[in-house]
Protein backbone atom coordinates (compact mmCIF):
# COMPACT_ATOMS: atom_id res chain seq x y z
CA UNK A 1 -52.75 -17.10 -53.98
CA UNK A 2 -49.34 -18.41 -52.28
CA UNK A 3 -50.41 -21.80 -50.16
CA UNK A 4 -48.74 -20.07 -46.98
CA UNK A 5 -51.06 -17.38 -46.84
CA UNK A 6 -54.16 -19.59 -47.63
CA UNK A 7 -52.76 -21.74 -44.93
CA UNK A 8 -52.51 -18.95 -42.62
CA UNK A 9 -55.89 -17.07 -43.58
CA UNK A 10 -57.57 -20.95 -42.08
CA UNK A 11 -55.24 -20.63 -39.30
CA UNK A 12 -56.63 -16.66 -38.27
CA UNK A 13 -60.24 -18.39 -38.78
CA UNK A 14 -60.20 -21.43 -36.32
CA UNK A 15 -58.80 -19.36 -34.01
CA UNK A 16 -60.90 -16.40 -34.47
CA UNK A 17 -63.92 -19.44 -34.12
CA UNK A 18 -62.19 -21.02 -31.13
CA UNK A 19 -61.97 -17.49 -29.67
CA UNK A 20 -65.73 -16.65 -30.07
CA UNK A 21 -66.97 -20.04 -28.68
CA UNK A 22 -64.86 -20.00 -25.91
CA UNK A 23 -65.86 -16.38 -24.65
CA UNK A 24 -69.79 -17.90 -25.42
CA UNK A 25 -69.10 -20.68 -23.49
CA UNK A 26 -67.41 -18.88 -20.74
CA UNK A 27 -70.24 -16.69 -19.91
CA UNK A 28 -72.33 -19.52 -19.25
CA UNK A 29 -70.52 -21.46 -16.76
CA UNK A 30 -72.31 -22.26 -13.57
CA UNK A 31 -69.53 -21.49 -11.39
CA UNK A 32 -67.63 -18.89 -11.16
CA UNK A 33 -64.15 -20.81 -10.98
CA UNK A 34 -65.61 -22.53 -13.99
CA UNK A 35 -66.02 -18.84 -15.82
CA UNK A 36 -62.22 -17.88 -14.52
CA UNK A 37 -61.19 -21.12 -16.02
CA UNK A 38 -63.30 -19.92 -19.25
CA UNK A 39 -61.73 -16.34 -19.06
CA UNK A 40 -58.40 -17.74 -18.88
CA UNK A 41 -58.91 -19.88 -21.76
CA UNK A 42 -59.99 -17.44 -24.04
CA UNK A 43 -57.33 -15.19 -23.10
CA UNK A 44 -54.82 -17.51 -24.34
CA UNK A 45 -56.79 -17.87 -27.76
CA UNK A 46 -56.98 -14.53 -27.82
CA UNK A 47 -53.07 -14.54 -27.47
CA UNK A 48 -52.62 -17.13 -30.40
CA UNK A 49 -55.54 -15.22 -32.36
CA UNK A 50 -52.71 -12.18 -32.13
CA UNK A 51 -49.76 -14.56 -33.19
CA UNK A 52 -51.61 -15.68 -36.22
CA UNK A 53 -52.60 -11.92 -36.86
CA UNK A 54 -49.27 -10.89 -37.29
CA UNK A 55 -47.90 -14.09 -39.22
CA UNK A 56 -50.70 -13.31 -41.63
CA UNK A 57 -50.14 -9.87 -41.80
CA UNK A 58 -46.05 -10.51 -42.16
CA UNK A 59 -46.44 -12.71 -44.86
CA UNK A 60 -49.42 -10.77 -46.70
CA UNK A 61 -46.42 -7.30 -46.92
CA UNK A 62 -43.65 -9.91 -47.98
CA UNK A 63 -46.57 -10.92 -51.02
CA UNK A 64 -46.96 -6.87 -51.59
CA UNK A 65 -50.20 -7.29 -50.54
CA UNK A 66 -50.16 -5.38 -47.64
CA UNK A 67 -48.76 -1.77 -46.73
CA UNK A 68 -45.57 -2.41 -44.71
CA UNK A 69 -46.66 0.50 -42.19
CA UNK A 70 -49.69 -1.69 -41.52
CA UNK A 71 -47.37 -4.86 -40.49
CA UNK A 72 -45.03 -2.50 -38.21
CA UNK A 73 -48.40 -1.53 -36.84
CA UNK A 74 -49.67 -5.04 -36.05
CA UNK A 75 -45.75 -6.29 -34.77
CA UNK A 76 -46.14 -3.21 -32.13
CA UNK A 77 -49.60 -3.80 -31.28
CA UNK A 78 -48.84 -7.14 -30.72
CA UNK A 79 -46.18 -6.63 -28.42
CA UNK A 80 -48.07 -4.14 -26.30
CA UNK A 81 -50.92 -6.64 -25.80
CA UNK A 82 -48.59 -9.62 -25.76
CA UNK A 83 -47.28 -7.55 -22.58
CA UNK A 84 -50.93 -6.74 -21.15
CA UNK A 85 -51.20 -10.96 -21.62
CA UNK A 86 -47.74 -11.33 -19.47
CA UNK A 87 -49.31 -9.31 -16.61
CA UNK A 88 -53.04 -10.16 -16.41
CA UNK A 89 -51.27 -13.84 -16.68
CA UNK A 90 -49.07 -13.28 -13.74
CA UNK A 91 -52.08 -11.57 -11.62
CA UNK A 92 -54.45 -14.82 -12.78
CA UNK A 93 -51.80 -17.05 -11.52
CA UNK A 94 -51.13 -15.30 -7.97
CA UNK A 95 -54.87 -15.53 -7.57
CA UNK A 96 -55.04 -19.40 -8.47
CA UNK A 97 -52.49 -20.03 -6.57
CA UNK A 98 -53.97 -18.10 -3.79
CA UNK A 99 -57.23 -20.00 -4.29
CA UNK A 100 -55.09 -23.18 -4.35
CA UNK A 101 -53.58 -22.72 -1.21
CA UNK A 102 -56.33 -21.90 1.06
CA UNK A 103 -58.38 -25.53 -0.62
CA UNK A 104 -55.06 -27.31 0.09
CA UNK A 105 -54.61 -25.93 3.60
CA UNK A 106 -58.37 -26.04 4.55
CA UNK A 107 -58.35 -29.87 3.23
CA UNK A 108 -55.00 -30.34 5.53
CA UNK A 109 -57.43 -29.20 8.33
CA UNK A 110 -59.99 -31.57 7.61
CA UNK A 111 -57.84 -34.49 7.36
CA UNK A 112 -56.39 -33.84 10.59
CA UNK A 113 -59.36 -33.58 12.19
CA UNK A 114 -60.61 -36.79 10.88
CA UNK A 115 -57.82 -38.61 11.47
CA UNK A 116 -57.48 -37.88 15.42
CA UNK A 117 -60.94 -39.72 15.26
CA UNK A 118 -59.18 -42.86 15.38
CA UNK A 119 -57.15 -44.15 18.09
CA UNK A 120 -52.88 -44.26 17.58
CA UNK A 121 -52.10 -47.48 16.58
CA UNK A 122 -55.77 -49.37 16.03
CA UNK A 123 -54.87 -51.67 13.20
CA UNK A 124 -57.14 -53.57 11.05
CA UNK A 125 -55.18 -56.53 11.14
CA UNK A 126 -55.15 -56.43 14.99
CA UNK A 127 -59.13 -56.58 15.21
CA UNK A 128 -59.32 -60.18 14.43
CA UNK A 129 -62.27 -59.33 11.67
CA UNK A 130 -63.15 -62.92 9.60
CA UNK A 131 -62.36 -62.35 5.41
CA UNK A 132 -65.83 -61.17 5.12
CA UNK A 133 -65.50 -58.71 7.38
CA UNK A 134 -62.13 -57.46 5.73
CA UNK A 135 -64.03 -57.29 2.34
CA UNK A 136 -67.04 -55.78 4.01
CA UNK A 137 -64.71 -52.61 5.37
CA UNK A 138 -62.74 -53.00 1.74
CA UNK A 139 -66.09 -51.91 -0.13
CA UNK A 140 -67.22 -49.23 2.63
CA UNK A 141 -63.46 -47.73 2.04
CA UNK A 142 -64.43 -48.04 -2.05
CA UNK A 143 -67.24 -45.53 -1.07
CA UNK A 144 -70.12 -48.22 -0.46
CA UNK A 145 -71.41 -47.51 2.69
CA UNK A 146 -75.07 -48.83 2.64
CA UNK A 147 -76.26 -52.12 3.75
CA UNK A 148 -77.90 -52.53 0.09
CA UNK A 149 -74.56 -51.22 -1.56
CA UNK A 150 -72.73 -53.91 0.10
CA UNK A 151 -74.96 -56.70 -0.33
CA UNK A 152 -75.24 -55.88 -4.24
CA UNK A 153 -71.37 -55.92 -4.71
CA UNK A 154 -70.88 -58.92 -2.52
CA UNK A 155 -73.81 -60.89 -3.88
CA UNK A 156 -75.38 -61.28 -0.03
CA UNK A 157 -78.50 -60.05 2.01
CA UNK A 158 -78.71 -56.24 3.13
CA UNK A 159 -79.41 -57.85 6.67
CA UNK A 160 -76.50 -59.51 6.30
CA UNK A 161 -74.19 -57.11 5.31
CA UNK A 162 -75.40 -54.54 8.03
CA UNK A 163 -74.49 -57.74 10.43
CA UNK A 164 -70.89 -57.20 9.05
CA UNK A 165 -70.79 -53.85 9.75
CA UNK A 166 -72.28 -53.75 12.83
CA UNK A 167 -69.63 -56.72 13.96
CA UNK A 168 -66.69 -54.79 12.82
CA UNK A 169 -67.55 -51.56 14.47
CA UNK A 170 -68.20 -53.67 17.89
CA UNK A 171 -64.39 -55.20 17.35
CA UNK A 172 -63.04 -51.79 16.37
CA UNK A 173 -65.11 -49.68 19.15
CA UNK A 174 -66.08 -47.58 16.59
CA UNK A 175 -69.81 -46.15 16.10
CA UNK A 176 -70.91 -44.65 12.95
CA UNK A 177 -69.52 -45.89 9.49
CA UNK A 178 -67.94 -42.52 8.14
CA UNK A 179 -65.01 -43.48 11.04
CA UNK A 180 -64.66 -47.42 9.84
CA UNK A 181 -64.07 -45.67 6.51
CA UNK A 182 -61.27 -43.87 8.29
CA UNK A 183 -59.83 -46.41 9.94
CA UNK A 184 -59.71 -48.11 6.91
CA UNK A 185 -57.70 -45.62 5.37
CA UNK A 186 -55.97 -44.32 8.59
CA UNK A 187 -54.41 -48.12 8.73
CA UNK A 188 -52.90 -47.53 5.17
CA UNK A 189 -52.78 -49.46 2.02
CA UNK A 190 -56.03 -51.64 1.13
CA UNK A 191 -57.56 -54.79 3.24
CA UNK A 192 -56.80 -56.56 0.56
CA UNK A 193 -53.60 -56.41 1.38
CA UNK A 194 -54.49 -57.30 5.03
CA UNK A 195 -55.92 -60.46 4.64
């Protein structure tokens, strides 16, 4: 047997494999963005499943092993469901972008809401917070919000560390820790940077 074709013939298989896990593995996402994903991901094995097809089938007529109506066959097949790919790409792509665009815009919303929470112009650097205090606010921006969080990470008591936070939100005027973790980003760059 000519390499090529053996080389080929492997080629068909992994793909044909890929193809069949993916479409498994698609119909058990939890999500169903996650199955779309899946969908979309076996459509484009499918598409390199049909490439291989006809590169097999091309080079299995050149060997005389294969009628040469057969290999017209395949090349015209292929292009109709090449085309069928073109347009059920084009529709999955409007759609994500679609999707996109009404995460990206509702996300625009929530940012603006939660920035007018803070007062134009309140600085961290104007509040006059002590170095702990900046690297207090620098680990609640970080996502550590907890008195316990903060006291692991900064080696110190959780009684202490709620002290810190309760200090900065009297200097900032500011009541529940979600907003210091705003104002920390609202001011820009990190406290680090501040200090």
């Amino acid at each position: 047997m000519n390499p090529l074709i053996a080389l080929l013939i492997v080629n068909w298989a992994v793909f044909a494999v890929l193809l069949v896990l993916r479409v498994r593995a698609a119909s058990t996402y939890p999500t169903s963005r996650l199955r779309t994903l899946g969908w979309l991901g076996a459509l484009a094995i499918g598409v390199f499943l049909l490439v291989a097809t006809q590169r097999l089938g091309i080079h299995l007529s050149l060997a005389g092993l294969l009628p040469e109506d057969v290999v017209e066959y395949l090349v015209s097949l292929g292009q109709l469901v090449l085309s069928l790919v073109a347009m059920v790409t084009i529709a999955a792509s409007v759609y994500v972008i679609r999707r996109l665009g009404r995460e990206v815009s509702r996300a625009d919303r929530m940012v603006r809401i939660l920035s007018n929470r803070i007062p134009e112009g309140m600085l961290v650097s104007n509040l006059g917070l002590t170095a702990r205090e900046l690297e207090v606010l620098e680990w609640m921006s970080e996502g550590k919000i907890a008195d316990t969080e903060i006291a692991a990470v900064m080696s110190i008591s959780p009684a202490t560390a709620g002290t810190h936070v309760r200090n900065i939100q009297r200097k900032a005027g500011i009541g529940s820790r979600p907003d210091l973790v705003l104002l920390a980003t609202h001011d820009g760059g990190s406290t680090e940077d501040r200090r």
